[in-house]
PDB file of N, CA and C in Angstrom:
ATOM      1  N   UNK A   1      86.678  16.282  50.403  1.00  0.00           N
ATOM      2  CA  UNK A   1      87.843  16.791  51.090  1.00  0.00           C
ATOM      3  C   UNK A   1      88.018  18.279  50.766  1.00  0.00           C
ATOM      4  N   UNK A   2      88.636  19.053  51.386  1.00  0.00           N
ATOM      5  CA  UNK A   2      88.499  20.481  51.563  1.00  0.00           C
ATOM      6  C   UNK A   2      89.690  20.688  51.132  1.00  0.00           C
ATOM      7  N   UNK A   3      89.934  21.751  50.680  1.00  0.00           N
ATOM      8  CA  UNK A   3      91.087  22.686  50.005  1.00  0.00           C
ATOM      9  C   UNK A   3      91.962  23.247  51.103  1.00  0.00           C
ATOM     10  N   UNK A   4      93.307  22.404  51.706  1.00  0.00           N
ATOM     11  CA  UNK A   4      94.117  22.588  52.414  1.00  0.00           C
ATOM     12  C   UNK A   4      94.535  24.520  52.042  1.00  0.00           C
ATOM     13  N   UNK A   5      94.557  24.881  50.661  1.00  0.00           N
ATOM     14  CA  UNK A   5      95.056  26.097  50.574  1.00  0.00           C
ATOM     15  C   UNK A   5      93.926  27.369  51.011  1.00  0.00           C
ATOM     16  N   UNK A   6      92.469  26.950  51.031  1.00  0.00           N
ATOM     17  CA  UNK A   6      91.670  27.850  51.466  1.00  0.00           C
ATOM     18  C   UNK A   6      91.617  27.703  52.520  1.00  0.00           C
ATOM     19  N   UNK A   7      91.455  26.519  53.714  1.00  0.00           N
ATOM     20  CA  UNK A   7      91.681  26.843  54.843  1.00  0.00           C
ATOM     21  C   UNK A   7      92.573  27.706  55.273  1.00  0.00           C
ATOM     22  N   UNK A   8      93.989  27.137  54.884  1.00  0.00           N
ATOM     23  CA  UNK A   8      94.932  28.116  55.299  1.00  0.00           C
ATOM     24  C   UNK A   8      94.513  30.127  55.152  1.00  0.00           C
ATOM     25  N   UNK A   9      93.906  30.331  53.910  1.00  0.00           N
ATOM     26  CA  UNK A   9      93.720  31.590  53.771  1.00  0.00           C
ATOM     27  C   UNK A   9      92.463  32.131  54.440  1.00  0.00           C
ATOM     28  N   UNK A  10      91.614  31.220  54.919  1.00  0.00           N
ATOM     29  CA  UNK A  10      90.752  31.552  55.979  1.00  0.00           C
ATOM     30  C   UNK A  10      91.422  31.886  57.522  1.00  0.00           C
ATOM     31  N   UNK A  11      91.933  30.853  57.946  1.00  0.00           N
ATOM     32  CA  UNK A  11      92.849  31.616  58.887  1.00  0.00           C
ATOM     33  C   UNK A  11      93.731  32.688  58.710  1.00  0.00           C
ATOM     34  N   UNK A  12      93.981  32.964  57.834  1.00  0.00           N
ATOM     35  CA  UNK A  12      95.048  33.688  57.652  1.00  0.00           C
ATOM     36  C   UNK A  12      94.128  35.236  57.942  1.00  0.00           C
ATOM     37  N   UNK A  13      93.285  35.221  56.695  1.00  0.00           N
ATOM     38  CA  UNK A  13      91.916  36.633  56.883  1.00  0.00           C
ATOM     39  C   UNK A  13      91.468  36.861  58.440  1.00  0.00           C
ATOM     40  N   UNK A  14      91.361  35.287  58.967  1.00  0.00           N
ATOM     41  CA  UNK A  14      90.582  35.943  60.061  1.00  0.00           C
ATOM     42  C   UNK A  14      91.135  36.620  61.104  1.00  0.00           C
ATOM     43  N   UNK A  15      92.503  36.239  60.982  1.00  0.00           N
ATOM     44  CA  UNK A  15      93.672  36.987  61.980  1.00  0.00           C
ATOM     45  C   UNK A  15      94.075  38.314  61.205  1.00  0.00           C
ATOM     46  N   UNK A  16      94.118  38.426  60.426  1.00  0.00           N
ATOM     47  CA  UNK A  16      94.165  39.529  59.702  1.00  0.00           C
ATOM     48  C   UNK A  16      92.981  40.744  60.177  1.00  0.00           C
ATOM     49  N   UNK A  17      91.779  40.139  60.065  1.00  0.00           N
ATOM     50  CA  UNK A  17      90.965  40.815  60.644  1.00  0.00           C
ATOM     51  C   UNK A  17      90.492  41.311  61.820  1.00  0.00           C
ATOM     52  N   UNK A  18      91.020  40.225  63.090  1.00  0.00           N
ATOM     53  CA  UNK A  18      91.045  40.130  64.375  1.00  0.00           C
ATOM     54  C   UNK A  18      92.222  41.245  64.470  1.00  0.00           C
ATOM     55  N   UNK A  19      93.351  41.509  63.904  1.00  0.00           N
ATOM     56  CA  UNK A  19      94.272  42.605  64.280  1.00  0.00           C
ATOM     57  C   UNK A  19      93.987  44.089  63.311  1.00  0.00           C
ATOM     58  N   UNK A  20      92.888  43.943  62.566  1.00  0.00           N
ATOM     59  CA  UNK A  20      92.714  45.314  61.895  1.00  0.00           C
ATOM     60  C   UNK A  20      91.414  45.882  62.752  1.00  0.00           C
ATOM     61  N   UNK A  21      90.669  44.689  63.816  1.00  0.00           N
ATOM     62  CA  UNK A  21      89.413  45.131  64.599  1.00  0.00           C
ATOM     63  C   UNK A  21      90.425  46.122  66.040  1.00  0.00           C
ATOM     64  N   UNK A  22      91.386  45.289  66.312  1.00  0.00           N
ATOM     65  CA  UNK A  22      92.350  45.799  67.290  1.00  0.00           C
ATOM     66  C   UNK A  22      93.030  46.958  66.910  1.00  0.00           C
ATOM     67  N   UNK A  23      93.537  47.365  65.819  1.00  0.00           N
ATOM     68  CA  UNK A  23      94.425  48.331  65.504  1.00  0.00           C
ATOM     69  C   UNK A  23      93.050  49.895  65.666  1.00  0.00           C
ATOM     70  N   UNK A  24      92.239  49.207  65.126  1.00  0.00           N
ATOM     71  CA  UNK A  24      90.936  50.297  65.213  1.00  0.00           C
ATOM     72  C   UNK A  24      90.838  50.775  66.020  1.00  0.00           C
ATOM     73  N   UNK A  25      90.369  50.053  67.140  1.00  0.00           N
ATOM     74  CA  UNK A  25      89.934  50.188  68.312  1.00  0.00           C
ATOM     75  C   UNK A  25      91.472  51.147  69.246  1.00  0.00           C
ATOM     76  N   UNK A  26      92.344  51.044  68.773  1.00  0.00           N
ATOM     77  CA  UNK A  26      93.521  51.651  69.625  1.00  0.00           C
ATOM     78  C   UNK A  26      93.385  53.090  68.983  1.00  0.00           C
ATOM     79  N   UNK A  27      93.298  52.754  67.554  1.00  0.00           N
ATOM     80  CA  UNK A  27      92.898  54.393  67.003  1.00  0.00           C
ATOM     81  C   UNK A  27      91.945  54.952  67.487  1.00  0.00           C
ATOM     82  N   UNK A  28      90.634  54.502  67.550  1.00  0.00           N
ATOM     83  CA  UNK A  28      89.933  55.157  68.383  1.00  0.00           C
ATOM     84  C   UNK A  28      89.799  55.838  69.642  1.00  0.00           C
ATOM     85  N   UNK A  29      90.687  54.886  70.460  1.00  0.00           N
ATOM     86  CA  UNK A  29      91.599  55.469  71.839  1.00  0.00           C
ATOM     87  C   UNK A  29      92.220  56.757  71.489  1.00  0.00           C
ATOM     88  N   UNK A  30      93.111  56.060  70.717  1.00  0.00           N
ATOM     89  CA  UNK A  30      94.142  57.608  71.077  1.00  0.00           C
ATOM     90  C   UNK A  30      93.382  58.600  70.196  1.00  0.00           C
ATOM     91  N   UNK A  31      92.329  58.376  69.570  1.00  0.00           N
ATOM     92  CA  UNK A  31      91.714  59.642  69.180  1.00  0.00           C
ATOM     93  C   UNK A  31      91.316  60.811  70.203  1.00  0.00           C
ATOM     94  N   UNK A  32      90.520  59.520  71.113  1.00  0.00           N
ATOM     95  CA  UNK A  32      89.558  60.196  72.373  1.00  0.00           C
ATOM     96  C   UNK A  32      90.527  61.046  73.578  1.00  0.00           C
ATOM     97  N   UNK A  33      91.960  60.144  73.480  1.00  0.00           N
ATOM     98  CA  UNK A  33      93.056  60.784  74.208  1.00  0.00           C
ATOM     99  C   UNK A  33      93.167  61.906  73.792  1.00  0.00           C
ATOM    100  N   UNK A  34      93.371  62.062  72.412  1.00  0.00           N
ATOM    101  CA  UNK A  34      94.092  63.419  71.612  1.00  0.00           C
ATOM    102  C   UNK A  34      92.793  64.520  72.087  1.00  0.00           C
ATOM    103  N   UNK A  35      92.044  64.033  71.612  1.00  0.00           N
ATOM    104  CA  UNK A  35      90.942  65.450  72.124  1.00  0.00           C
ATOM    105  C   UNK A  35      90.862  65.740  73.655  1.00  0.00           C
ATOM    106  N   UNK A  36      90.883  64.885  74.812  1.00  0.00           N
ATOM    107  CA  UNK A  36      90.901  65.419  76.146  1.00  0.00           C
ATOM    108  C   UNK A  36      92.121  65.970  75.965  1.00  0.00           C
ATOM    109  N   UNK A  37      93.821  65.707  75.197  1.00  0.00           N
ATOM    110  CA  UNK A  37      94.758  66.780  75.629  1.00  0.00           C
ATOM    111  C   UNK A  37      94.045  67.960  74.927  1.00  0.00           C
ATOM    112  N   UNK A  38      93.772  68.255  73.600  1.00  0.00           N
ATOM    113  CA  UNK A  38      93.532  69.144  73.141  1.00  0.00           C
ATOM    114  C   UNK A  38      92.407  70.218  74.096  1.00  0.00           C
ATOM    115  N   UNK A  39      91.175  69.548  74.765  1.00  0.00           N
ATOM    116  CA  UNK A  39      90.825  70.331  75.605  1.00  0.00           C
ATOM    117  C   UNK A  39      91.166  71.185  76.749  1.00  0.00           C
ATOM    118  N   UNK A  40      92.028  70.210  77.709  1.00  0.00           N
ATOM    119  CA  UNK A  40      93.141  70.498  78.895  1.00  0.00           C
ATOM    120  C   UNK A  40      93.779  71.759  78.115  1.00  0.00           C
ATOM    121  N   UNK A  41      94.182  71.625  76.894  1.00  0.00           N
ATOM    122  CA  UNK A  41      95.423  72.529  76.251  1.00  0.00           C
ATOM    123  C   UNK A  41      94.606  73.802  76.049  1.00  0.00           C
ATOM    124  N   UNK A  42      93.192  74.017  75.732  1.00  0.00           N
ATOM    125  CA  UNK A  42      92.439  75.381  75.304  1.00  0.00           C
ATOM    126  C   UNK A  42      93.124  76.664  76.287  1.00  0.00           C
ATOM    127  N   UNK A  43      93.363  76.361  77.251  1.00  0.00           N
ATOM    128  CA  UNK A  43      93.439  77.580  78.136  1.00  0.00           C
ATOM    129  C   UNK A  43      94.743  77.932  77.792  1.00  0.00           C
ATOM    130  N   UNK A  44      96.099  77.134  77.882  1.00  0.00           N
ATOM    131  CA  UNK A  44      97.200  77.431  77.599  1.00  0.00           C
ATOM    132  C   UNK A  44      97.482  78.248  76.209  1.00  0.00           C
ATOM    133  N   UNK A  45      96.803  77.640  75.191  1.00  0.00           N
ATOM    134  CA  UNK A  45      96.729  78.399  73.732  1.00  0.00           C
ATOM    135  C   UNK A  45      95.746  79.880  73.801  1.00  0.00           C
ATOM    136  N   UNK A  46      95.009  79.897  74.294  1.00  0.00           N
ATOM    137  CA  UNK A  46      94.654  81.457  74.864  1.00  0.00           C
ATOM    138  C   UNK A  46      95.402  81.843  75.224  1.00  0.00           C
ATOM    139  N   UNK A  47      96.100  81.463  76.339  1.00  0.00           N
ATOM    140  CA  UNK A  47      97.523  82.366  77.044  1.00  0.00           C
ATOM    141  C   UNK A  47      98.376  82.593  76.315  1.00  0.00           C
ATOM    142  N   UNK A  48      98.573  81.513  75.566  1.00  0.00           N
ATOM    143  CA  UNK A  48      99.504  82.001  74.832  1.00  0.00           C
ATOM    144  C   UNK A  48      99.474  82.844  73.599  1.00  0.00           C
ATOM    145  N   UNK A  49      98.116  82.949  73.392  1.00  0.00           N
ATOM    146  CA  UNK A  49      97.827  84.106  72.062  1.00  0.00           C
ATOM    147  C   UNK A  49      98.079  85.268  72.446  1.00  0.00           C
ATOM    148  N   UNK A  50      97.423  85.540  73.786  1.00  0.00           N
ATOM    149  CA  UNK A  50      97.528  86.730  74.458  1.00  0.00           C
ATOM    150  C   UNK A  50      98.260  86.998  74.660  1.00  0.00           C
ATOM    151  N   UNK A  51      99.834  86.352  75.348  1.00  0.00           N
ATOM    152  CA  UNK A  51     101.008  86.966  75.560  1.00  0.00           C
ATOM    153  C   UNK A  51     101.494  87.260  73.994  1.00  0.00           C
ATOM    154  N   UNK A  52     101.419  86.421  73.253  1.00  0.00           N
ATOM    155  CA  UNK A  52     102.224  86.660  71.770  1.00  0.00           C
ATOM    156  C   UNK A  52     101.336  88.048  71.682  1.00  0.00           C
ATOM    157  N   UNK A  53     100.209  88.429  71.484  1.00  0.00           N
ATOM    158  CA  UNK A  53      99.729  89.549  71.225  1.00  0.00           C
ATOM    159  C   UNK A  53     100.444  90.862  71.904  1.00  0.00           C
ATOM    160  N   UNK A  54     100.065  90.318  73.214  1.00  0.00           N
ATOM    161  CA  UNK A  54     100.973  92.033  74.047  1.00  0.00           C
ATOM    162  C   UNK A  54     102.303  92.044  73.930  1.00  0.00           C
ATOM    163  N   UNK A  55     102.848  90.813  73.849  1.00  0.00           N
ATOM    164  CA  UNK A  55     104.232  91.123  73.432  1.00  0.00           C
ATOM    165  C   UNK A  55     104.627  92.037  72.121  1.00  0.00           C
ATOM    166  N   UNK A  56     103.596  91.990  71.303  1.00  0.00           N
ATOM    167  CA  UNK A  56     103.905  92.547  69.661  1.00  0.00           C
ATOM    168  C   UNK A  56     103.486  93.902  69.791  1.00  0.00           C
ATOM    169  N   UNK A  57     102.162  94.158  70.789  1.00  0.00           N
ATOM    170  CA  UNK A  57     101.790  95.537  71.117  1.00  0.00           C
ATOM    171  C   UNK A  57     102.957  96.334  71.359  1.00  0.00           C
ATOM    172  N   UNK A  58     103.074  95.742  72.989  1.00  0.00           N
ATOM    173  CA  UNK A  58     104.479  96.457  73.176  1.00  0.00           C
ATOM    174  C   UNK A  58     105.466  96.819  72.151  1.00  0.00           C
ATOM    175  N   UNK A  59     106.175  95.306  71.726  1.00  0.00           N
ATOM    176  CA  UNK A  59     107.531  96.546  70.777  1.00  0.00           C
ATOM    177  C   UNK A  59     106.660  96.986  69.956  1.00  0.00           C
ATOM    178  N   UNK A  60     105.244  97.014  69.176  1.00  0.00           N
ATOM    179  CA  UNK A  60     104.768  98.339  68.169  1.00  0.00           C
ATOM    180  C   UNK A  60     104.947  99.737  69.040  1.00  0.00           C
ATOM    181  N   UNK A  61     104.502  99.442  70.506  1.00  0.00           N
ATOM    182  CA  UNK A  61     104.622 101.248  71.173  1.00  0.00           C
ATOM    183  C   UNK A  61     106.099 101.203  71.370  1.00  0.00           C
ATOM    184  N   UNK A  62     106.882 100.526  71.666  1.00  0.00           N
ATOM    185  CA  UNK A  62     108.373 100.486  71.811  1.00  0.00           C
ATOM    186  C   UNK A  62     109.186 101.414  70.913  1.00  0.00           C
ATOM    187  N   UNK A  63     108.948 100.911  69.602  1.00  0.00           N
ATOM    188  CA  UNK A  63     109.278 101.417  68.396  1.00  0.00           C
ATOM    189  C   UNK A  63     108.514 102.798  67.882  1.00  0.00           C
ATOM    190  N   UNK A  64     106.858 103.149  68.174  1.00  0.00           N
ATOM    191  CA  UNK A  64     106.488 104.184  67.988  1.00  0.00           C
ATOM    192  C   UNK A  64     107.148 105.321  69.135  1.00  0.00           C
ATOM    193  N   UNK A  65     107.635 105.086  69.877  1.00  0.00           N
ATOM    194  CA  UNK A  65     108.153 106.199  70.865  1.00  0.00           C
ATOM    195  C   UNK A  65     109.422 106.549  71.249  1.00  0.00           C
ATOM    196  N   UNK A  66     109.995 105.652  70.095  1.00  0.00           N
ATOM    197  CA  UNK A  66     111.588 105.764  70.600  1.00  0.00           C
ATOM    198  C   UNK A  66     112.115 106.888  69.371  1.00  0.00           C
ATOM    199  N   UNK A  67     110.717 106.941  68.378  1.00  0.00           N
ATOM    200  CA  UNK A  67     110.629 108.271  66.750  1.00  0.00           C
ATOM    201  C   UNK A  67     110.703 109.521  68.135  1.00  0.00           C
ATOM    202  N   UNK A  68     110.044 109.329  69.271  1.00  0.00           N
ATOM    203  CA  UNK A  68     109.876 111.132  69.730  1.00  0.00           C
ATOM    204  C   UNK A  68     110.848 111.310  70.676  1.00  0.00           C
TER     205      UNK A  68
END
């Protein structure tokens, strides 16, 4: 006769495991998600370096010409 308490903990692991194969697999998703936004996003973060940049140019000449 078999050990009513190891069965139980065999089922118990294997569902345990059946939802840590699932939880994976969703991580892996939204990994693959996160990088297509992050790609889509490359152009916007250029733009936006560039405006933060000329914006800072500017007030530096702003401020150098308002001395003359």
């Amino acid at each position: 006769m078999e050990n009513p308490h190891a069965e139980r903990q065999a089922v118990l692991l294997e569902r345990i495991l059946k939802n840590t194969s699932k939880c994976t697999e969703m991580i892996l998703e939204l990994n693959h998600c996160l990088e297509e936004i992050l790609r889509a996003n490359a152009s916007v973060k250029i733009a936006a370096d560039l405006a933060t940049k000329y914006r800072k140019n500017v007030q530096y000449n702003m401020e150098a010409t308002k001395g003359n």
